[in-house]
Protein backbone atom coordinates (compact mmCIF):
# COMPACT_ATOMS: atom_id res chain seq x y z
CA UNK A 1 6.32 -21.24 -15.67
CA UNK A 2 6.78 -24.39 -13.53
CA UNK A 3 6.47 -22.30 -10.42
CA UNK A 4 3.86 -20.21 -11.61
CA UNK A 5 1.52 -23.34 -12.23
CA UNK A 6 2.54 -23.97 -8.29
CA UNK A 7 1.28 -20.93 -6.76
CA UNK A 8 -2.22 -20.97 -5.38
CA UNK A 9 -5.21 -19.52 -7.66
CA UNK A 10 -5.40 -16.76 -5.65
CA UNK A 11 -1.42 -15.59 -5.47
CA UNK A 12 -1.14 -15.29 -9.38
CA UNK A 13 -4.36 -13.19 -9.68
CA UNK A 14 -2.54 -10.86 -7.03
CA UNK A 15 0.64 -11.05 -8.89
CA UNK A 16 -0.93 -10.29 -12.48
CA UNK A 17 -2.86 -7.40 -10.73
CA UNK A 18 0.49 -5.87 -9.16
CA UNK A 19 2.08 -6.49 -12.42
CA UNK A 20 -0.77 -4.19 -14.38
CA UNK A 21 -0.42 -1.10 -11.61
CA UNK A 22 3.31 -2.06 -11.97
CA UNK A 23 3.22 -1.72 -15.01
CA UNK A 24 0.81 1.15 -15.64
CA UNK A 25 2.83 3.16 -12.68
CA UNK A 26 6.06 2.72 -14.80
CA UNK A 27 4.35 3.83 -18.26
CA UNK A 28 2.53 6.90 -15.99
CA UNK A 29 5.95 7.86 -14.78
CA UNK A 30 7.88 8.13 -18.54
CA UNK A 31 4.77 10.02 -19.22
CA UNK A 32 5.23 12.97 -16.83
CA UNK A 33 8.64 13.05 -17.32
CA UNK A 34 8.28 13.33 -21.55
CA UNK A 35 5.29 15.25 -21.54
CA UNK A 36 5.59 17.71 -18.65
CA UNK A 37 7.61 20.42 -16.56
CA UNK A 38 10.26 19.41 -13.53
CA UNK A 39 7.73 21.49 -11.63
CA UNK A 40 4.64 19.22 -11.87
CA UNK A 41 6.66 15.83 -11.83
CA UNK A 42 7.64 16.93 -8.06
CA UNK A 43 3.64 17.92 -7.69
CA UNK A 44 3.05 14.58 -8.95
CA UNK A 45 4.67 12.57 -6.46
CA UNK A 46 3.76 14.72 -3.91
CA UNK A 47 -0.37 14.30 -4.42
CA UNK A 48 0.37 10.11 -5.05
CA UNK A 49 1.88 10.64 -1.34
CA UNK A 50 -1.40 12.38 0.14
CA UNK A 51 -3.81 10.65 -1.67
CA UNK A 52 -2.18 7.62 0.32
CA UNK A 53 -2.61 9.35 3.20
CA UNK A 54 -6.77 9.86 2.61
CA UNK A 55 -6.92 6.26 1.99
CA UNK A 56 -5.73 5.45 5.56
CA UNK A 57 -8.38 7.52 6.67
CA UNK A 58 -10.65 4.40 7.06
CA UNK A 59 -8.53 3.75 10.25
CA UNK A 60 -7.98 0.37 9.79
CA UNK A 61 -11.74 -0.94 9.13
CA UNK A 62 -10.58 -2.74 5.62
CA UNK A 63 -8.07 -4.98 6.92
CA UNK A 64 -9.89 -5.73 10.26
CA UNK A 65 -12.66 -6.86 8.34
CA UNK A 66 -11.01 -8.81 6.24
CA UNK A 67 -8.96 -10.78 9.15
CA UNK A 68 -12.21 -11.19 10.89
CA UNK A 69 -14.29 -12.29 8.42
CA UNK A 70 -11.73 -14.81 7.90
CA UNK A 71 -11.78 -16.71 11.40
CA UNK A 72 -15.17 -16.18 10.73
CA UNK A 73 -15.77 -18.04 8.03
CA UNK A 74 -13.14 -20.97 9.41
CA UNK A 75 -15.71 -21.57 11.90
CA UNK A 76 -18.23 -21.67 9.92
CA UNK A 77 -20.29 -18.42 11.29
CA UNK A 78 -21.52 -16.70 8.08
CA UNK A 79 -24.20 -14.86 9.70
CA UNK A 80 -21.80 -13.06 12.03
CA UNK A 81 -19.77 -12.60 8.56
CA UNK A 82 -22.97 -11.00 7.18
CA UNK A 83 -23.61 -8.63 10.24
CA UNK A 84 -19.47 -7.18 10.23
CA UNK A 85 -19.72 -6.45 6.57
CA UNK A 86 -23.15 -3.91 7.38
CA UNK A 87 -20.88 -2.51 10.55
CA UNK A 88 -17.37 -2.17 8.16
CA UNK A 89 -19.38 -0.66 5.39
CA UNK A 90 -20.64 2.48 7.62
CA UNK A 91 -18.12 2.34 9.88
CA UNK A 92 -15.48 2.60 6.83
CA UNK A 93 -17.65 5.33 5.44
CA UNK A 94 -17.65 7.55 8.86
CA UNK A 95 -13.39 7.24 9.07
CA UNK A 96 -13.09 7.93 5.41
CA UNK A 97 -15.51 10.96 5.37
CA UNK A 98 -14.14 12.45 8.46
CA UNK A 99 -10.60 12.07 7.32
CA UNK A 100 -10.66 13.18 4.29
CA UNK A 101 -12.20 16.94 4.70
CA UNK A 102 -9.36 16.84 7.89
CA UNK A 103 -6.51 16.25 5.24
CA UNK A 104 -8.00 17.43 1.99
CA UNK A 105 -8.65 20.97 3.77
CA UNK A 106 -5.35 20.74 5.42
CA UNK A 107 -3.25 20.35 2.27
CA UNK A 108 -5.23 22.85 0.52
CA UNK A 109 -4.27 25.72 3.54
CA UNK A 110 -0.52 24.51 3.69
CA UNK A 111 1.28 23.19 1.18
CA UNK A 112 4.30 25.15 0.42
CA UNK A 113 3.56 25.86 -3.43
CA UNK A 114 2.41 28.98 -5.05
CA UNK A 115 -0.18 29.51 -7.83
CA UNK A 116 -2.68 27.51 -5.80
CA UNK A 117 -5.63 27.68 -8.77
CA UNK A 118 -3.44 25.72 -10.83
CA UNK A 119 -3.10 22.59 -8.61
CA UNK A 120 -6.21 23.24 -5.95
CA UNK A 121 -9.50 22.17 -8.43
CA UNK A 122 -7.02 18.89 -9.15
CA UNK A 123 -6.29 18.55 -5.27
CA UNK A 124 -9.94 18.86 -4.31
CA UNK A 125 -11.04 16.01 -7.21
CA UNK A 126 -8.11 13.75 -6.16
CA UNK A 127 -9.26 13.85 -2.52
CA UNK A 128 -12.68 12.63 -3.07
CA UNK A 129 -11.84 9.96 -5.84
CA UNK A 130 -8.97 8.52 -2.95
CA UNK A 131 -12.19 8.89 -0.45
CA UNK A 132 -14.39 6.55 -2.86
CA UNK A 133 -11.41 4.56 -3.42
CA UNK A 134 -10.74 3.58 -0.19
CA UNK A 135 -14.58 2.90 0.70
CA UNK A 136 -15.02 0.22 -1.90
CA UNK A 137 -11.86 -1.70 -0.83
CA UNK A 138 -13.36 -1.60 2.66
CA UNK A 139 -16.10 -4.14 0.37
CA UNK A 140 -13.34 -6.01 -1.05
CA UNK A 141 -11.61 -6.85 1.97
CA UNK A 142 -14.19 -8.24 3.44
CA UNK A 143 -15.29 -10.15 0.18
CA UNK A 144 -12.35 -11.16 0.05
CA UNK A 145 -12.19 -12.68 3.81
CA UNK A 146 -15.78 -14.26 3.79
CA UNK A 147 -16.51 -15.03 0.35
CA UNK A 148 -13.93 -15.62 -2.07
CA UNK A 149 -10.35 -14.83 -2.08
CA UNK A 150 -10.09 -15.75 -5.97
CA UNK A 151 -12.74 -13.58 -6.87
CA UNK A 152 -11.43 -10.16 -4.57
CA UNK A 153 -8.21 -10.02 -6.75
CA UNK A 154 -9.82 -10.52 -10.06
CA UNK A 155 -12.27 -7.49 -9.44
CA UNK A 156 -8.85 -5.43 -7.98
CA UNK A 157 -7.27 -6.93 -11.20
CA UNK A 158 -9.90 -5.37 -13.25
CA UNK A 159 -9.42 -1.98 -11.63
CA UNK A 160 -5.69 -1.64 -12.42
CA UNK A 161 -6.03 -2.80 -16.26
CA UNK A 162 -9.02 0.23 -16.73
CA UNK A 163 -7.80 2.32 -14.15
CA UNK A 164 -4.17 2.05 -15.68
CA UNK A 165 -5.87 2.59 -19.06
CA UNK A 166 -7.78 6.37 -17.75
CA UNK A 167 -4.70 7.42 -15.98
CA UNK A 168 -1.91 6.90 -19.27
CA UNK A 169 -4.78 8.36 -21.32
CA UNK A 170 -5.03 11.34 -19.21
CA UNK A 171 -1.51 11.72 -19.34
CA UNK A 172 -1.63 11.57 -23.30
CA UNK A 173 -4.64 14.07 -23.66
CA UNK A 174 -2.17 16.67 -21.29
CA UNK A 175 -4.84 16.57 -18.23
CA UNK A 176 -1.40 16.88 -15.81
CA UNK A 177 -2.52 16.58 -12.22
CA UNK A 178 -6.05 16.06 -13.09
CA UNK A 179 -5.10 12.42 -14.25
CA UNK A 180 -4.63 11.42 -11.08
CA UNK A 181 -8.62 11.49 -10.11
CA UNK A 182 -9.26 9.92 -13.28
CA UNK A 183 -7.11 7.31 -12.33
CA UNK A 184 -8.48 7.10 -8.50
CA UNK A 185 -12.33 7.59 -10.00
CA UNK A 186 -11.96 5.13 -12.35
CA UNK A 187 -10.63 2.25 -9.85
CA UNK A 188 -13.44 3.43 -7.37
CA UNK A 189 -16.24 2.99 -10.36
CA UNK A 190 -14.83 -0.89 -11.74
CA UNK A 191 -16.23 -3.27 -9.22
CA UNK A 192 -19.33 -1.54 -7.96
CA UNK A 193 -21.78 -3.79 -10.63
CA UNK A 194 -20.02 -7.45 -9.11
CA UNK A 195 -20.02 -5.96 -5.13
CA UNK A 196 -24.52 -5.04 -6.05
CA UNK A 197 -24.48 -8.43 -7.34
CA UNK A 198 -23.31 -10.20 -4.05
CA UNK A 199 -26.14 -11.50 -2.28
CA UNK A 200 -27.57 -9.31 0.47
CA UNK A 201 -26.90 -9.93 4.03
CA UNK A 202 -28.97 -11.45 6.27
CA UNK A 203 -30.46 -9.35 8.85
CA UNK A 204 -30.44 -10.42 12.48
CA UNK A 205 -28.15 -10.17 15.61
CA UNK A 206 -25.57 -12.94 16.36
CA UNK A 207 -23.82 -10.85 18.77
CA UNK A 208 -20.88 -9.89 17.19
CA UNK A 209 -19.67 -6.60 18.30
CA UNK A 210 -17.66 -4.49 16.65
CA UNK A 211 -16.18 -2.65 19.88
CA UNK A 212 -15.32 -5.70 21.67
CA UNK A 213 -14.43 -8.05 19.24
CA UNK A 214 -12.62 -6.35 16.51
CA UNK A 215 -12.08 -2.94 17.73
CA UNK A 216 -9.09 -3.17 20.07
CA UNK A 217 -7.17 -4.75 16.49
CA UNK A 218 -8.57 -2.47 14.23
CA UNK A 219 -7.08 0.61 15.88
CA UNK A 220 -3.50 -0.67 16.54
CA UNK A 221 -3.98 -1.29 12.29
CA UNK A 222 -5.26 1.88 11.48
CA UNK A 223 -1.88 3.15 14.10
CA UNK A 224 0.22 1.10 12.06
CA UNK A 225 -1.06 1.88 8.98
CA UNK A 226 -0.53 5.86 9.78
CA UNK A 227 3.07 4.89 10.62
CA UNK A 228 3.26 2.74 7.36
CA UNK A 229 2.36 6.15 5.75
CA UNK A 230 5.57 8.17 7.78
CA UNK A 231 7.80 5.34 6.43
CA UNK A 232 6.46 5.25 2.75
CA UNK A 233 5.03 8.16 1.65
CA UNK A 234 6.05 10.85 3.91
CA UNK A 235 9.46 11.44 2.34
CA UNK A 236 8.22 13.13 -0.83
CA UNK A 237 6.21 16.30 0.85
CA UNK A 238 9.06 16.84 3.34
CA UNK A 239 11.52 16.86 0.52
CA UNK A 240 9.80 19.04 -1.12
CA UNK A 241 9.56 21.71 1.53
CA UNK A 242 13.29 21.56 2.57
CA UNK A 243 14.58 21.31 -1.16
CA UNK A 244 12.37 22.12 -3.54
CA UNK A 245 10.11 20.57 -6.00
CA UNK A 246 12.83 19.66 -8.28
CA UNK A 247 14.45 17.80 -5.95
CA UNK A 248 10.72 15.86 -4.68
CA UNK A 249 10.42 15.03 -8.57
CA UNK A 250 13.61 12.64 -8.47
CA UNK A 251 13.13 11.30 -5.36
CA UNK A 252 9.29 10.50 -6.73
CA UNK A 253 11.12 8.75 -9.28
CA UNK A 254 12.92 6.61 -6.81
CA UNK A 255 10.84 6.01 -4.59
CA UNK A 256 7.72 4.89 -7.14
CA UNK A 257 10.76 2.51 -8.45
CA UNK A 258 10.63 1.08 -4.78
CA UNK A 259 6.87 1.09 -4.69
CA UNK A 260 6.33 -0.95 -8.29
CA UNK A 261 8.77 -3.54 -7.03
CA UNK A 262 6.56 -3.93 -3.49
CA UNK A 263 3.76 -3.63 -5.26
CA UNK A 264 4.22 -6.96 -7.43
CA UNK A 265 5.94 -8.80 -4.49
CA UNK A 266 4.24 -8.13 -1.34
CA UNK A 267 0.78 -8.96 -3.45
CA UNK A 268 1.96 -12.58 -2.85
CA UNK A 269 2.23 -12.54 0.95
CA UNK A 270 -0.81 -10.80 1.14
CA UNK A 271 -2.92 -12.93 -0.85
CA UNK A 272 -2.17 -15.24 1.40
CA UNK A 273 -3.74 -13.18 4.78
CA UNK A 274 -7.12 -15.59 4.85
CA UNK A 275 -5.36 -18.89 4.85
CA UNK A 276 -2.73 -17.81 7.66
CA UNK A 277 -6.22 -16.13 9.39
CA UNK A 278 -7.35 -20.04 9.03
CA UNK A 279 -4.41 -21.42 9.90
CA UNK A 280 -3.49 -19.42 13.37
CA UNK A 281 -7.16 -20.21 14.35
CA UNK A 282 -6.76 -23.79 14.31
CA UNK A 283 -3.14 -23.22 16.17
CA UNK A 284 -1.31 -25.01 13.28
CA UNK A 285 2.07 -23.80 13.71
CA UNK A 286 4.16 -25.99 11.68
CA UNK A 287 1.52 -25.29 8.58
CA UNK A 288 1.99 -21.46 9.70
CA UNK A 289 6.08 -21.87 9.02
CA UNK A 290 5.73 -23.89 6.35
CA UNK A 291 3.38 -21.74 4.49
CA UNK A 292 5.62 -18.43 5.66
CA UNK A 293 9.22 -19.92 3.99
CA UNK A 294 6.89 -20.95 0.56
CA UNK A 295 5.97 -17.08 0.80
CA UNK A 296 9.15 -15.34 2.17
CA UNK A 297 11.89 -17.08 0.08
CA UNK A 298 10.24 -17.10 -3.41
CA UNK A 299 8.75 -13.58 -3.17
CA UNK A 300 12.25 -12.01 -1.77
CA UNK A 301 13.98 -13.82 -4.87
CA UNK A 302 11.76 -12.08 -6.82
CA UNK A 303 12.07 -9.04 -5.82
CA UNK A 304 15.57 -9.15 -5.76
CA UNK A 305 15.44 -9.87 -9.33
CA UNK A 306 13.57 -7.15 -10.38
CA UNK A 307 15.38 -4.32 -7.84
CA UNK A 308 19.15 -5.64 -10.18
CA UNK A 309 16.53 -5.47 -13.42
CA UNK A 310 15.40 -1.32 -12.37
CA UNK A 311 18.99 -0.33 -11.27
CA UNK A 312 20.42 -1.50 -14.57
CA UNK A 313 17.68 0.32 -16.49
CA UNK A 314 17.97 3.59 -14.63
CA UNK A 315 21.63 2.97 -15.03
CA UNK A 316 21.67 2.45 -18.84
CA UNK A 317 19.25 5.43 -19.55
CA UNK A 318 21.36 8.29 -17.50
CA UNK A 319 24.33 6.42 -19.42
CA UNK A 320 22.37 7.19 -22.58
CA UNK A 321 20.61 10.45 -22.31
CA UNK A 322 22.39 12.39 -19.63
CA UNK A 323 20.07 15.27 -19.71
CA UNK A 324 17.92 13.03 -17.51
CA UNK A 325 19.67 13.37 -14.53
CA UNK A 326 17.42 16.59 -13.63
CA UNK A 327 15.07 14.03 -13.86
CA UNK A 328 16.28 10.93 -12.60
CA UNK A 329 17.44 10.05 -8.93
CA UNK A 330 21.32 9.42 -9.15
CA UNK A 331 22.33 5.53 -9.03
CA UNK A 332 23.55 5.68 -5.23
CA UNK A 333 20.47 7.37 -3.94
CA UNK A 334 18.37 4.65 -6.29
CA UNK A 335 19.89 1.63 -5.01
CA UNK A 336 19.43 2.28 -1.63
CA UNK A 337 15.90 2.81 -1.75
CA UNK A 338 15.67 -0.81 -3.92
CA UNK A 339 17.65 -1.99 -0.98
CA UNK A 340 15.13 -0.97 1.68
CA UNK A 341 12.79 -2.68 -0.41
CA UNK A 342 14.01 -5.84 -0.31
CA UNK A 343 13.58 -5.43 3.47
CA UNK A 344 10.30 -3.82 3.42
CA UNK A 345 9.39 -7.26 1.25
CA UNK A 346 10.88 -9.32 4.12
CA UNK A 347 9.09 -7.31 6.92
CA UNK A 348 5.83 -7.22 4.94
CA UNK A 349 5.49 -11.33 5.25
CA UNK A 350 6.28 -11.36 9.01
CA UNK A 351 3.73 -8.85 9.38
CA UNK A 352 0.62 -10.55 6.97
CA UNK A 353 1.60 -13.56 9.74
CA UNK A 354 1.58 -11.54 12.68
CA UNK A 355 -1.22 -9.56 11.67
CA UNK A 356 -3.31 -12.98 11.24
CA UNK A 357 -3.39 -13.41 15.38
CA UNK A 358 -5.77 -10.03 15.10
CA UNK A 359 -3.18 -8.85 18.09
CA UNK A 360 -1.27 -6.27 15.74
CA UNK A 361 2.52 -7.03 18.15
CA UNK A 362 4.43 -4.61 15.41
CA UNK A 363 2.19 -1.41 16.46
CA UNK A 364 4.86 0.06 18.45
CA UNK A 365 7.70 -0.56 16.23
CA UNK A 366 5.25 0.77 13.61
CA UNK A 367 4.73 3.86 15.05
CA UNK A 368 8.24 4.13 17.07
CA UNK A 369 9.76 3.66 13.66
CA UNK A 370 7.36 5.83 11.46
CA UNK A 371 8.24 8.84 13.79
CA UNK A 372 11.35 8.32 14.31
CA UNK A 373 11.89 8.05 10.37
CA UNK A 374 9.87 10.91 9.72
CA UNK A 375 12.42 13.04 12.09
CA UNK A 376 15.45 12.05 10.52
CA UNK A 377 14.55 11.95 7.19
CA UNK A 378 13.10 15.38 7.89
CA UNK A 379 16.05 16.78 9.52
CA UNK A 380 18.58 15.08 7.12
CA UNK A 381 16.66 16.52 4.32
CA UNK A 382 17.66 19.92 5.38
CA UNK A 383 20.96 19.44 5.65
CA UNK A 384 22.11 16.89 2.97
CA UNK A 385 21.34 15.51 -0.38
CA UNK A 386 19.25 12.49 -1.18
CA UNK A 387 21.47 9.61 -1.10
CA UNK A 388 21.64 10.84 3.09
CA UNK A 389 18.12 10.66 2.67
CA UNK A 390 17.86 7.39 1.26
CA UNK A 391 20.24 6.00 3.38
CA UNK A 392 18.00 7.32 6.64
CA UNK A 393 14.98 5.31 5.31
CA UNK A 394 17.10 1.88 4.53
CA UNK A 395 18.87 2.10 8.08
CA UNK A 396 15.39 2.71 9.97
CA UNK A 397 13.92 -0.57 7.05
CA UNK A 398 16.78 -2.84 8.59
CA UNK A 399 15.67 -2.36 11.91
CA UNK A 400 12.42 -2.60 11.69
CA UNK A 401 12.89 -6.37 9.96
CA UNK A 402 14.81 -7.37 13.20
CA UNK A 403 12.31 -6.75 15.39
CA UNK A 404 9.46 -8.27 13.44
CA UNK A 405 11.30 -11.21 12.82
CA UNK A 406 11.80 -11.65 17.21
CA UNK A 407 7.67 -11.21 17.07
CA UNK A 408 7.37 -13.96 14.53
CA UNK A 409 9.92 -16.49 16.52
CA UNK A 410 7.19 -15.60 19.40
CA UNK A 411 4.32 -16.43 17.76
CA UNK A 412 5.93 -19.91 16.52
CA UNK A 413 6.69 -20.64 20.45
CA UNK A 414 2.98 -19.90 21.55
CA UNK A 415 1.08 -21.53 19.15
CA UNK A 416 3.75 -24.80 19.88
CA UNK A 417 2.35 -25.07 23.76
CA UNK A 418 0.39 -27.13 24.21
């Protein structure tokens, strides 16, 4: 509790709100596998994957914004502020639109499962919620750089607690894929009264431009963002072509394991994105490091914590009721995937730091890594089982985290000169 009361305002609103889509993830999960078929649980995992995917279709615009309005607002310009959150609300709006008929048509044509009726009306209500979705965190992001930190991650808290709440009851009431709009809609629908009620933006130029000033960062995001998806989500729909649906279903279960503990832990770090955006734009590099190891350590012991606490669950229920194990990913194939999480947590601070500069230095390990992942895991998944598959994604994690980790000792040196 001690180090609870410690934390900034802002961190334990960010933690509470991981800990509700934690949470709500992990009840959503024992739902689908009591209530429904091996068949759908691999469907499942597979449309959490692409509906990820439509929410990177903003290209970046969200977390520009945010970073911008950020060294923005350390200087005092709130007018410039006002005029970037009228450019990131229709630029976010063209991306997303654009995007999202690409991919939502896309998977409709291709994806390798029959009975298309039974999935497609589900698909085509998932990809629009995931569209509206993403559009209104482009408004939080940049509430959340030029207004109010606090205030951003108490609205995203109140989208997990109701969102949580539709999606479980969905579940419940036997909706099967179609809870997963309600559970996109719903988020999409929570803060849109408190965003009206922000005061309107003065009009006016004050020569910000979006091209020159924040587009050359906001693509190398949106790059590394894409290659964030390779790494992340990508695993799931290629499993599922080379082995089956079955198969996609455990490694779902694994891998949303992974995702609830990064979730609640890499919330910290990126609460903290504004104050490092402050901090870097005043050149304060020994606030920068301190700040970082108050971030890094406590957030890694964390989620060390809680990758022991899910191993020994998993462990204790296919020790229990071994009939899950059709259901379950095996202990080897689990623990490796908690491992690269622990290094994903570690790689996610460097970056919120890195990412502060507005220079994006990890977009070619990014995408270098997100390809190069996506090849191996693809061709390993054709050949071997899933701990080989697991054990592609934790070596490509590792070094990934070394190179990061040379771009942070960088930074440190430059803003030191004098």
């Amino acid at each position: 509790m001690t180090a609870l009361r410690a934390l900034a305002p802002e961190a334990r609103w960010a933690l509470l709100t991981r800990g509700v889509q934690g949470l709500g993830a992990l009840v959503a999960v024992a739902c689908v596998v009591r209530l429904y078929g091996v068949e759908l649980q691999g469907l499942f995992f597979s449309f959490l994957s692409l509906a990820a995917l439509i929410q990177l279709g903003d290209f970046g615009v969200g977390y520009a914004s945010l970073q911008m309005a950020g060294h923005l607002r350390a200087r005092g310009q709130a007018q410039a502020a006002a005029q970037l959150r009228r450019q990131a609300r229709a630029r976010g709006l063209a991306w997303l639109v654009g995007s999202g008929l690409l991919i939502g048509a896309a998977v409709a044509l291709v994806l390798p499962v029959p009975n298309a009726q039974s999935w497609l009306g589900a698909w085509a209500a998932l990809a629009l919620a995931a569209l509206a979705l993403q559009w209104v965190q482009v408004e939080l992001f940049w509430l959340e750089g030029a207004r109010s930190v606090g205030l951003a991650w108490r609205l995203r808290c109140a989208q997990e607690v109701l969102g949580a709440c539709a999606f479980i009851g969905a579940l419940l009431a036997g909706a099967g894929l179609w809870s997963l709009p309600a559970y996109f809609g719903t988020r999409a629908l929570v803060p849109l009264p408190w965003l009206r009620g922000v005061p309107p933006t003065p009009s006016g130029d004050t020569g910000f431009n979006w091209r020159r000033d924040l587009w050359p960062f906001q693509w190398r995001i949106g790059l590394s963002a894409l290659a964030g998806f390779l790494v992340f989500q990508a695993m799931n729909p290629l499993v599922l072509a080379a082995q089956g649906a079955a198969a996609a279903g455990r490694l779902g279960i694994g891998l949303a394991v992974m995702n609830m503990l990064l979730l609640l832990c890499t919330a910290w770090p990126l609460s903290q994105a504004a104050r490092f955006a402050g901090l870097l734009a005043q050149r304060q590099a020994g606030r920068v490091s301190e700040r970082l190891n108050r971030t890094l350590w406590p957030s890694l012991g964390l989620a060390g914590l809680m990758a022991l606490g899910a191993w020994g669950a998993v462990a204790a229920l296919l020790h229990i009721f071994a009939g899950l194990a059709e259901r379950l990913p095996d202990l080897l194939t689990l623990a490796l995937l908690l491992l690269a999480g622990l290094a994903h947590q570690a790689t996610a601070c460097l970056a919120v730091v890195l990412r502060a500069e507005r220079l994006e230095p990890l977009l070619r390990l990014s995408v270098f890594g997100g390809v190069a992942s996506l090849v191996l895991v693809a061709a390993v998944a054709q050949v071997a089982g899933l701990p080989a598959v697991a054990a592609t994604h934790l070596v490509c994690t590792l070094a990934g985290l070394c190179i990061a980790h040379r771009h942070y000792r960088r930074l440190l040196q430059r803003l030191s000169l004098p």
